[in-house]
C-alpha atoms as a PDB file:
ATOM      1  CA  UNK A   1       0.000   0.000   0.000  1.00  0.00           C
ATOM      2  CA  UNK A   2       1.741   3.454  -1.059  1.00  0.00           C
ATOM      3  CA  UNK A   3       2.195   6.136   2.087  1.00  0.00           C
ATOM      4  CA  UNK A   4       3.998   8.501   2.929  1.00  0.00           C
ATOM      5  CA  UNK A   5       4.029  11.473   5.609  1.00  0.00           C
ATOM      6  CA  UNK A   6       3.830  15.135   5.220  1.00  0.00           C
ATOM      7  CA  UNK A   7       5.376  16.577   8.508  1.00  0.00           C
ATOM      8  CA  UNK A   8       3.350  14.531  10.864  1.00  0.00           C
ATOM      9  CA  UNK A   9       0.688  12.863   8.961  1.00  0.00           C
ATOM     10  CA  UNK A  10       0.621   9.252   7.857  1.00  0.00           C
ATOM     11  CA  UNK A  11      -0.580   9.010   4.210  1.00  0.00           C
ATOM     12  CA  UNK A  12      -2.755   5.789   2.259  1.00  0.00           C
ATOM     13  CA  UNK A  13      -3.601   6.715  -1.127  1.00  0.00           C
ATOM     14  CA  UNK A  14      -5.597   3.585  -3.241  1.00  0.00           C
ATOM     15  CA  UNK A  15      -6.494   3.975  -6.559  1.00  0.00           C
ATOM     16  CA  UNK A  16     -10.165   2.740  -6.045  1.00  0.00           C
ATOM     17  CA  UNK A  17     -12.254   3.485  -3.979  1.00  0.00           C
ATOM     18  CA  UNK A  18     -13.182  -0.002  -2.108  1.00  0.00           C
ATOM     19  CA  UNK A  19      -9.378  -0.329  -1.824  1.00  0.00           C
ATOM     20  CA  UNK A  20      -9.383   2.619   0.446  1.00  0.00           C
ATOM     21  CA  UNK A  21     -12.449   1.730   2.060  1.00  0.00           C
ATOM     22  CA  UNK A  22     -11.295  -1.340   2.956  1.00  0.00           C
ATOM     23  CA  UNK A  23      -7.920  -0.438   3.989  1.00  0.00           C
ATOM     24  CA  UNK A  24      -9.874   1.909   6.951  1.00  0.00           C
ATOM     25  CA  UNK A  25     -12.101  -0.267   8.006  1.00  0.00           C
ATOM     26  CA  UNK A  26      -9.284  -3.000   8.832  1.00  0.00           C
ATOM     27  CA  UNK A  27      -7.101  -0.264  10.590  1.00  0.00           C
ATOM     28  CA  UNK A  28     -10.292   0.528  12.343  1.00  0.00           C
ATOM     29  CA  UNK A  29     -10.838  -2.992  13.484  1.00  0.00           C
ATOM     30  CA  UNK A  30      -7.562  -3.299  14.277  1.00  0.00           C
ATOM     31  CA  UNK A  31      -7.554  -0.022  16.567  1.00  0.00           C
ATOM     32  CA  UNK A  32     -10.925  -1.126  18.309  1.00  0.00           C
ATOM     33  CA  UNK A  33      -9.968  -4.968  18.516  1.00  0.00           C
ATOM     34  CA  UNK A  34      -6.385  -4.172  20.759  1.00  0.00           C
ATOM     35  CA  UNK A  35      -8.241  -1.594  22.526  1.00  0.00           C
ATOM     36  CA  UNK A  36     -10.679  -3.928  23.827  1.00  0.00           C
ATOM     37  CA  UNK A  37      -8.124  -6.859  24.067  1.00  0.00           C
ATOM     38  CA  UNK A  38      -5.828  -4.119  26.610  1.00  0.00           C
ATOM     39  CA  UNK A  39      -8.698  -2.546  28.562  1.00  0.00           C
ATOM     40  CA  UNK A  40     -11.835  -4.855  28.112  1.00  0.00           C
ATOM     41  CA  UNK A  41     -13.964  -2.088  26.549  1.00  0.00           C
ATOM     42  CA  UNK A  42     -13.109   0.956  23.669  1.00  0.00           C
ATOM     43  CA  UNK A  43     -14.707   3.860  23.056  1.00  0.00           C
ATOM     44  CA  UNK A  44     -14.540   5.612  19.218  1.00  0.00           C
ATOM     45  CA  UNK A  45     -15.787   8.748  17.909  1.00  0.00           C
ATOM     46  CA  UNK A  46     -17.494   8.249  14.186  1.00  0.00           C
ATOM     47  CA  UNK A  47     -18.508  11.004  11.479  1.00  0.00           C
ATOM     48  CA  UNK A  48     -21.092  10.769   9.193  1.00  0.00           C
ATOM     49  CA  UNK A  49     -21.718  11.615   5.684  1.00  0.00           C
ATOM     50  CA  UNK A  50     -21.497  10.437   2.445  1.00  0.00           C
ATOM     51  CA  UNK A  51     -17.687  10.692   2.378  1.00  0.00           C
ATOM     52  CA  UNK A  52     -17.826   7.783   5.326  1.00  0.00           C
ATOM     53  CA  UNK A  53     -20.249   5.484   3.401  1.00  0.00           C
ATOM     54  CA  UNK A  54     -17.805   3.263   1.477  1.00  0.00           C
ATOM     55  CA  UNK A  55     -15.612   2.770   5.008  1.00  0.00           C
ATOM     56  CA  UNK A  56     -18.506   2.085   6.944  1.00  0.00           C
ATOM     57  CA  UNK A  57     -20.023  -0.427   4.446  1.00  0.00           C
ATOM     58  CA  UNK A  58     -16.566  -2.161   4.243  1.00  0.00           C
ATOM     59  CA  UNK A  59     -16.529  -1.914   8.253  1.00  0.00           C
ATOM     60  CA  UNK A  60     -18.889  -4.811   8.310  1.00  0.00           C
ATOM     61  CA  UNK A  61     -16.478  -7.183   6.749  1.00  0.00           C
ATOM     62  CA  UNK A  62     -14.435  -7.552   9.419  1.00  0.00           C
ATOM     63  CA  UNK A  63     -14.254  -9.244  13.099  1.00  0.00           C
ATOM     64  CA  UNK A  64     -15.139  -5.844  15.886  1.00  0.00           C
ATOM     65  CA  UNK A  65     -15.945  -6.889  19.270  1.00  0.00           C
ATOM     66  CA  UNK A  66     -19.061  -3.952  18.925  1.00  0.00           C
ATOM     67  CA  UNK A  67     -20.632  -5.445  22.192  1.00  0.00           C
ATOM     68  CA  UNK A  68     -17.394  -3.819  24.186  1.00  0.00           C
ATOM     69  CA  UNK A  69     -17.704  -0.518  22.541  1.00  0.00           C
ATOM     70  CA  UNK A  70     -19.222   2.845  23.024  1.00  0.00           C
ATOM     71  CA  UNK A  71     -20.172   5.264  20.188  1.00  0.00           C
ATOM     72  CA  UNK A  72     -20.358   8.886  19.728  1.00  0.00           C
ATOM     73  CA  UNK A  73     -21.185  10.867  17.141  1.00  0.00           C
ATOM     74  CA  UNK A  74     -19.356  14.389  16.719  1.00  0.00           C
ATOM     75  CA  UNK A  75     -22.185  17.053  15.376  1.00  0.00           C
ATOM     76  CA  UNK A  76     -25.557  17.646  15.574  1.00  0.00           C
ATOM     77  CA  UNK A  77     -28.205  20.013  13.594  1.00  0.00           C
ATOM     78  CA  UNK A  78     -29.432  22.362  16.014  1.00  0.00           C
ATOM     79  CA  UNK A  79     -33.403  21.829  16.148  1.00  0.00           C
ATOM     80  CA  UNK A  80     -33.709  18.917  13.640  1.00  0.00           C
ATOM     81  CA  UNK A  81     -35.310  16.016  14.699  1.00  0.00           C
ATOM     82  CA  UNK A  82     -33.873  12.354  15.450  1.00  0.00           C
ATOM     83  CA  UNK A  83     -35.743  11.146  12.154  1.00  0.00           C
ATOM     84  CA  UNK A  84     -35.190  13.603   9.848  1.00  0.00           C
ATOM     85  CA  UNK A  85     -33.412  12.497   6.818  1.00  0.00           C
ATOM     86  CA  UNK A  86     -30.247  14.092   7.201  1.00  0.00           C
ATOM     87  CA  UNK A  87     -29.990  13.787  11.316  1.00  0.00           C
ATOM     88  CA  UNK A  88     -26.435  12.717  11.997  1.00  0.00           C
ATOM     89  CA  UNK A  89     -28.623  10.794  14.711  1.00  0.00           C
ATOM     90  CA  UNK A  90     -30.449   8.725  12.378  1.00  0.00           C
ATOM     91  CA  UNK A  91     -27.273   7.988  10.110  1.00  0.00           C
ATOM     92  CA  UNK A  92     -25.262   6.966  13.097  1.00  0.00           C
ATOM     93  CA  UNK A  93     -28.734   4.443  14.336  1.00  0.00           C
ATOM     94  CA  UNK A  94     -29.137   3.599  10.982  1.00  0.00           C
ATOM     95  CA  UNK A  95     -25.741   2.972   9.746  1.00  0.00           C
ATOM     96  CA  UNK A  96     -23.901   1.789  13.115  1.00  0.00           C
ATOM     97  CA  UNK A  97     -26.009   0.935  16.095  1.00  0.00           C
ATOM     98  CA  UNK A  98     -28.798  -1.496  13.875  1.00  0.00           C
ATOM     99  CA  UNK A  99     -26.023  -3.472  12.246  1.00  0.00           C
ATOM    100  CA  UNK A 100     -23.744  -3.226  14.395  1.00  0.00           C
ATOM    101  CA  UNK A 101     -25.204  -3.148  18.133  1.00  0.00           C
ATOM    102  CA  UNK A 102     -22.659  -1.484  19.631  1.00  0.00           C
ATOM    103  CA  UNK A 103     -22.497  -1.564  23.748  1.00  0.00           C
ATOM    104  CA  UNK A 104     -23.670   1.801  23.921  1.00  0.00           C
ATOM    105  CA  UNK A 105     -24.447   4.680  21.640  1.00  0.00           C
ATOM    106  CA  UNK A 106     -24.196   8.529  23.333  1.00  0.00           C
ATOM    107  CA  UNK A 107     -25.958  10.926  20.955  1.00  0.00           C
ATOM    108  CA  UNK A 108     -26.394  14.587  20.967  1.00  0.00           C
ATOM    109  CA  UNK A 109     -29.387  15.799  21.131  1.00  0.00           C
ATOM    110  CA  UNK A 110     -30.298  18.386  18.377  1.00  0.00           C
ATOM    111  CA  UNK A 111     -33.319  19.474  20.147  1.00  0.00           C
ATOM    112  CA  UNK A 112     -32.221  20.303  23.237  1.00  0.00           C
ATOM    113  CA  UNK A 113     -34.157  23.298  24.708  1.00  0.00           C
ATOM    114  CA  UNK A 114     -30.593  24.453  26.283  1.00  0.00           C
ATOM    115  CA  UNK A 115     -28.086  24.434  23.511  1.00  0.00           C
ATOM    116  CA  UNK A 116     -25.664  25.386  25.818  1.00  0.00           C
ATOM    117  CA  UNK A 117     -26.470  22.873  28.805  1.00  0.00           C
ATOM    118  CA  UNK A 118     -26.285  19.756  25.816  1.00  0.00           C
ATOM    119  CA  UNK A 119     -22.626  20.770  24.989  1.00  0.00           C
ATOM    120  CA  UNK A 120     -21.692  20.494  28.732  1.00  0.00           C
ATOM    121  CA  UNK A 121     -23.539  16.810  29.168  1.00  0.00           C
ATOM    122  CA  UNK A 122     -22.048  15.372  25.775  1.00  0.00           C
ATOM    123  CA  UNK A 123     -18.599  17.231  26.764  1.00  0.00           C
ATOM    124  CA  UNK A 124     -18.794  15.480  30.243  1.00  0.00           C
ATOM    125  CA  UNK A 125     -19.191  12.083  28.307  1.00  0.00           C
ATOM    126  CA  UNK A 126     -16.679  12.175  26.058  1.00  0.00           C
ATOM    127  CA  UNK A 127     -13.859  13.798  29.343  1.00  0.00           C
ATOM    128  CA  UNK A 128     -15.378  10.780  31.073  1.00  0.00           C
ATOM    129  CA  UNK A 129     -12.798   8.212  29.764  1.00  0.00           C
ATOM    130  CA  UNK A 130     -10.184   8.237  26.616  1.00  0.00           C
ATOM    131  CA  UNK A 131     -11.212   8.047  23.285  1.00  0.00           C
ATOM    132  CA  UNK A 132      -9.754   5.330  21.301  1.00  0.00           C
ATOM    133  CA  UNK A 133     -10.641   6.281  17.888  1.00  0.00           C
ATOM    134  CA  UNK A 134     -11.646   9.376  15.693  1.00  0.00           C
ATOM    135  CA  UNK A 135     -12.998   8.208  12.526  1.00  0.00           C
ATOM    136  CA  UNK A 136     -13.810  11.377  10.340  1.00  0.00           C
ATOM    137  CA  UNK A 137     -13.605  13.049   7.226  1.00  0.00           C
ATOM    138  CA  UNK A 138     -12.673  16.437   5.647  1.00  0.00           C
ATOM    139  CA  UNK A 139     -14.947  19.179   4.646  1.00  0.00           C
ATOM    140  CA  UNK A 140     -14.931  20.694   1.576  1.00  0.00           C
ATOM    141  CA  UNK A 141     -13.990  23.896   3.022  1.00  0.00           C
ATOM    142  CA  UNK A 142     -11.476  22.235   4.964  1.00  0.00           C
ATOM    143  CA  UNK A 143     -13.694  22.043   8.362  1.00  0.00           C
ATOM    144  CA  UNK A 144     -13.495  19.446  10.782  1.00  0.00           C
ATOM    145  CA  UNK A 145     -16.671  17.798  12.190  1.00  0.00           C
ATOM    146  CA  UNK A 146     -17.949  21.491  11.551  1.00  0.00           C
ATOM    147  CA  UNK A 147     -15.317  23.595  12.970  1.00  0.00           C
ATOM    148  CA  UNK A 148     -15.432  26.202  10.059  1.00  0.00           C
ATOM    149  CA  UNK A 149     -12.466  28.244   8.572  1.00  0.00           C
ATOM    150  CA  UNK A 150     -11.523  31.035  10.704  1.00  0.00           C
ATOM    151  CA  UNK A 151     -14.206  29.765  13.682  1.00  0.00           C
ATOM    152  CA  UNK A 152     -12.429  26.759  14.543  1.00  0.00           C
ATOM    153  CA  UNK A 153      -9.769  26.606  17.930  1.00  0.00           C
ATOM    154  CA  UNK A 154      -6.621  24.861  17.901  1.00  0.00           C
ATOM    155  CA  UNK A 155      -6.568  25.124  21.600  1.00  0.00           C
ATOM    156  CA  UNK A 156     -10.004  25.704  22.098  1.00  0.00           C
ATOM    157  CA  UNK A 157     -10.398  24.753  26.247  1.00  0.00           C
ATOM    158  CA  UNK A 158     -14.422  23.538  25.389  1.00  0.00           C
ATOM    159  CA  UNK A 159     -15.087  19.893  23.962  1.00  0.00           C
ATOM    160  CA  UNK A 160     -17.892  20.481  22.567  1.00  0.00           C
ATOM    161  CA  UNK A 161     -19.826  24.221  21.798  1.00  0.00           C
ATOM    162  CA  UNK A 162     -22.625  25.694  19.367  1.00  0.00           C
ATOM    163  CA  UNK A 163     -21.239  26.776  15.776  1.00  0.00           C
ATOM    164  CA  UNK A 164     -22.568  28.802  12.841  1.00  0.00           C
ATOM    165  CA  UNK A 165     -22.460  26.963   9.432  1.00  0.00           C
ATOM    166  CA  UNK A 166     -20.910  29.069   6.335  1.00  0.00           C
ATOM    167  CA  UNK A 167     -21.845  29.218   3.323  1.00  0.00           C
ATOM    168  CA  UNK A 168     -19.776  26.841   1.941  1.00  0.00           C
ATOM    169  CA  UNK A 169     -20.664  24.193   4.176  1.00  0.00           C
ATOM    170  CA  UNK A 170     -24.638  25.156   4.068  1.00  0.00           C
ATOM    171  CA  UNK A 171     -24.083  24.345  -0.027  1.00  0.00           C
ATOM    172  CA  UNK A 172     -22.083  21.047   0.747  1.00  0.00           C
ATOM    173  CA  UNK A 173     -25.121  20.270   2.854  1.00  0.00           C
ATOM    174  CA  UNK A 174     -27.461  20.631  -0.452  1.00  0.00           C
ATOM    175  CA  UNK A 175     -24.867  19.526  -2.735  1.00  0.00           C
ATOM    176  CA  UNK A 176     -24.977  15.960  -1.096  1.00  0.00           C
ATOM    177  CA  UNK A 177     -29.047  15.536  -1.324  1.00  0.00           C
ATOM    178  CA  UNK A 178     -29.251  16.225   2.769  1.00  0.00           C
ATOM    179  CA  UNK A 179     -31.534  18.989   1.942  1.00  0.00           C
ATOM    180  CA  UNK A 180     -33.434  20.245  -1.126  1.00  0.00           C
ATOM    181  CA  UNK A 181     -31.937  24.219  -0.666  1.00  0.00           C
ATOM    182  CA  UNK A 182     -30.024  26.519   1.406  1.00  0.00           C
ATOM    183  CA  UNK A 183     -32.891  27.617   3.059  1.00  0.00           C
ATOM    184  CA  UNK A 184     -33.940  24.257   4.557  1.00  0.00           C
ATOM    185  CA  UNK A 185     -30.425  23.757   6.460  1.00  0.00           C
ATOM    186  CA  UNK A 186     -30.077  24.695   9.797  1.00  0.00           C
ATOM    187  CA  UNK A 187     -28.109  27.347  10.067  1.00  0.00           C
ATOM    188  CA  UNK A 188     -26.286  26.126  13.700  1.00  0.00           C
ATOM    189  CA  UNK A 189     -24.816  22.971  14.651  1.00  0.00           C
ATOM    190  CA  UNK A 190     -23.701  21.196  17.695  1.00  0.00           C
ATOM    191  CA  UNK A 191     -19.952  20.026  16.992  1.00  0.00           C
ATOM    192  CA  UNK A 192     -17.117  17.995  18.631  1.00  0.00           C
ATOM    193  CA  UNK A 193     -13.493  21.037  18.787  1.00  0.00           C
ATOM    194  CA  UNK A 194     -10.720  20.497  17.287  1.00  0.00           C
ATOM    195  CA  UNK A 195      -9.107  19.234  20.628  1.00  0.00           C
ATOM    196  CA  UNK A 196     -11.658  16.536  21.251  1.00  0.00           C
ATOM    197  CA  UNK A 197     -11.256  15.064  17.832  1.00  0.00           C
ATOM    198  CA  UNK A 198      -8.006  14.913  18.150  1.00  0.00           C
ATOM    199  CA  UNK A 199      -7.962  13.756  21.879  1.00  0.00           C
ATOM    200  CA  UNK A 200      -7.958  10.367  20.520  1.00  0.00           C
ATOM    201  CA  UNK A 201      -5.438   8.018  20.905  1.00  0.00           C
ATOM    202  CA  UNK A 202      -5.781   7.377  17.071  1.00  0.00           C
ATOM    203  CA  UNK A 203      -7.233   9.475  14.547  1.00  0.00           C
ATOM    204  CA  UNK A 204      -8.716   8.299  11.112  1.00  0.00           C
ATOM    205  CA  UNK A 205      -9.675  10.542   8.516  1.00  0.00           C
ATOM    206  CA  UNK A 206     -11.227   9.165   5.212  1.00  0.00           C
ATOM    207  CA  UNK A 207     -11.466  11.251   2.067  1.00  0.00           C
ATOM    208  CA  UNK A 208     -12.841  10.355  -0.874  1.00  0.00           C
ATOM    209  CA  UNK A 209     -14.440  11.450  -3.743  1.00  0.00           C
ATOM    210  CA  UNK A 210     -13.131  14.447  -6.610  1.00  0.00           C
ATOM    211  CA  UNK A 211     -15.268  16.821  -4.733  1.00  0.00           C
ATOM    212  CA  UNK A 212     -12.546  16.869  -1.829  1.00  0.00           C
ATOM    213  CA  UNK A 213      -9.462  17.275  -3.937  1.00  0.00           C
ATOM    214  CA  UNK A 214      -8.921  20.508  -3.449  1.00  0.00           C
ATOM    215  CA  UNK A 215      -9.494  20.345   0.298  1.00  0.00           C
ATOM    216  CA  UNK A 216      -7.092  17.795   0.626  1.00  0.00           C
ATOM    217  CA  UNK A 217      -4.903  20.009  -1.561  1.00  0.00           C
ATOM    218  CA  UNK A 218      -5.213  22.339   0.941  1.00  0.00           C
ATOM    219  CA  UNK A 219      -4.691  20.472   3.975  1.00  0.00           C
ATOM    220  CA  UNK A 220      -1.491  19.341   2.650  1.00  0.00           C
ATOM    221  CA  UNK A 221      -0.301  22.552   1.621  1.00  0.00           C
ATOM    222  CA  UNK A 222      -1.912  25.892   3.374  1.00  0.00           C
ATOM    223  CA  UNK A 223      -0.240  27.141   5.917  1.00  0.00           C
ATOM    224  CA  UNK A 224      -1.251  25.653   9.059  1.00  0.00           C
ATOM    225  CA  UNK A 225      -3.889  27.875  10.764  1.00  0.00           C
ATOM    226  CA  UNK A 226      -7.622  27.785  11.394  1.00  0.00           C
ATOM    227  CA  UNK A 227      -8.065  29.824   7.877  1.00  0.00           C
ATOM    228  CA  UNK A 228      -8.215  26.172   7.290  1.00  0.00           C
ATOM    229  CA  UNK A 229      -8.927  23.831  10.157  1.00  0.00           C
ATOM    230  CA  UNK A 230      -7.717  20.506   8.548  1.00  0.00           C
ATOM    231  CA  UNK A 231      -4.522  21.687   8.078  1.00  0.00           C
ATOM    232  CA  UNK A 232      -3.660  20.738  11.922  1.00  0.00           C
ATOM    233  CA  UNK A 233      -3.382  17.214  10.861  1.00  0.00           C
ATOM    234  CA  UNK A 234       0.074  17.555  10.098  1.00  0.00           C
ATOM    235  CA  UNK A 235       0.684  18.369  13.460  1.00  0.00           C
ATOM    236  CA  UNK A 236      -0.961  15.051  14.267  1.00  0.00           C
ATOM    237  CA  UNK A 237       1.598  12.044  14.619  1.00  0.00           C
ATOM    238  CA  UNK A 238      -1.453   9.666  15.092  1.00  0.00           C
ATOM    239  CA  UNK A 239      -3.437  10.798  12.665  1.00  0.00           C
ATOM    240  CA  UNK A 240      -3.565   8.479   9.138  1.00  0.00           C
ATOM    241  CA  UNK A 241      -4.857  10.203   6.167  1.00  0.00           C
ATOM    242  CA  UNK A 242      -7.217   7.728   3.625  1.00  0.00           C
ATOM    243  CA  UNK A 243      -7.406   8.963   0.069  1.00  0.00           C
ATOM    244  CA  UNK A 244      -8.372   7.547  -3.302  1.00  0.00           C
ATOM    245  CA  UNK A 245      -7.442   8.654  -6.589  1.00  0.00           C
ATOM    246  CA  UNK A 246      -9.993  11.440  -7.439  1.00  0.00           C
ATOM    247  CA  UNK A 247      -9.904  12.649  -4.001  1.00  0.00           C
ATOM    248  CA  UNK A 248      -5.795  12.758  -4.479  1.00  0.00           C
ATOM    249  CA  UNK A 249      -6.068  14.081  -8.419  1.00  0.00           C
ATOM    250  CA  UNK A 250      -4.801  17.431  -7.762  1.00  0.00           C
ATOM    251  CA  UNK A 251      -2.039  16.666  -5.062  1.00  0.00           C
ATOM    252  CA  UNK A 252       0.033  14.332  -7.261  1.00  0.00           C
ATOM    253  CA  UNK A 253       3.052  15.745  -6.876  1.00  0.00           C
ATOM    254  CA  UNK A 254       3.001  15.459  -3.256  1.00  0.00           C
ATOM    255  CA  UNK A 255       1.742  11.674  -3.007  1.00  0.00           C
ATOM    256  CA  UNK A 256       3.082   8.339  -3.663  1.00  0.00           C
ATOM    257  CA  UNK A 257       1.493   6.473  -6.827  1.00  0.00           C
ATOM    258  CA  UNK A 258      -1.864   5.318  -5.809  1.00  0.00           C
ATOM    259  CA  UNK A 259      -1.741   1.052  -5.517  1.00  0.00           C
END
């Protein structure tokens, strides 16, 4: 499998995408498997979205002791409901806890009267005990979970606060069929920081697809700063970046050929 690093970030690049897919969801089992084998249970953070899909479909070829492990999710629509068809609720019940029946599942709650009050309970949670695993993906504005351009904390203190969605990330919203306009997406989200993602003792990040080329052109090349929040994985050492070939097009000469 070709990798390389770029400062401190591990590198995978597959030329389709089931390779890639594949590829995470093994190092995923693997992570959650000798977590559970050292300390009898695991705990893993898990994004959703239709960059995830092919990683979490390949995730149920392999052998995870689920019945040891607790879930979280790491954003929330503020005031959408658990059923609506692009609550990060329902894709986490429908795409992990059914299949998978996981030990437990913490979710945030999107309609929480107190915005502010939810933050502190899920932030609680996750301070509660290490995270194992962050498996997430890259925005095409470069966010993280949605910790937007210029918003997002490096050193935020808070685990988890309120954020406003931009623009760019409102059209990404539409773009991927969550929501038939701009109009219809909530405008604020509940979100995992930057230093609660990365609070894990591994962190995944999966991105595929053309449409993220130039945000992973970005993160492997901007300065690092929050102008673009992704580019603080190369000052992650145990994070491991998953690309395939559209989603690596336009950062060619910085990658190894794709296998």
């Amino acid at each position: 499998m070709p990798d390389t690093k770029i400062e401190d970030l591990r590198l995978e690049v597959y030329a389709a995408t089931a390779d890639m897919a594949a590829a995470a969801a093994a190092h995923t089992a693997d992570v959650l498997t000798r977590a559970v084998a050292e300390r009898g249970t695991a705990r893993v953070v898990i994004a959703t979205g239709n960059s995830q899909l092919a990683f979490v479909t390949a995730l149920a070829g392999y052998e995870v002791p689920w019945s040891r492990i607790t879930v979280f999710h790491m954003d929330e629509y503020v005031g959408i409901d658990a059923d609506h068809p692009a609550s990060f609720r329902r894709w986490i019940r429908e795409r992990i806890a059914e299949p998978f029946g996981p030990a437990r599942v913490e979710y945030i709650d999107g309609e929480a009267t107190d915005v502010d009050a939810e933050c502190l309970r899920y932030e609680a949670l996750l301070r509660s005990a290490p995270i194992d695993l962050t498996c997430m993906g890259i925005g095409e504005n470069g966010h993280l979970a949605f910790n937007e351009p210029d918003q997002a904390d490096f050193a935020d203190p808070r685990w988890v606060r309120p954020i406003t969605l931009t623009p760019e990330s409102l059209h990404q919203q539409v773009g991927e069929g969550h929501f038939p306009d701009i109009a219809s997406v909530p405008p604020t989200a509940i979100s995992l920081t930057i230093p609660a993602l990365l609070s894990a003792r591994t962190v995944q990040v999966v991105a595929p697809e053309e449409r993220k080329a130039t945000a992973v052109r970005n993160t492997l090349t901007l300065p690092i700063s929050p102008a673009c929040p992704s580019t603080i994985l190369r000052r992650t050492p145990h994070a491991i970046l998953y690309l395939d070939a559209p989603s690596a097009a336009t950062s060619q000469d910085l990658l190894p050929t794709p296998a």
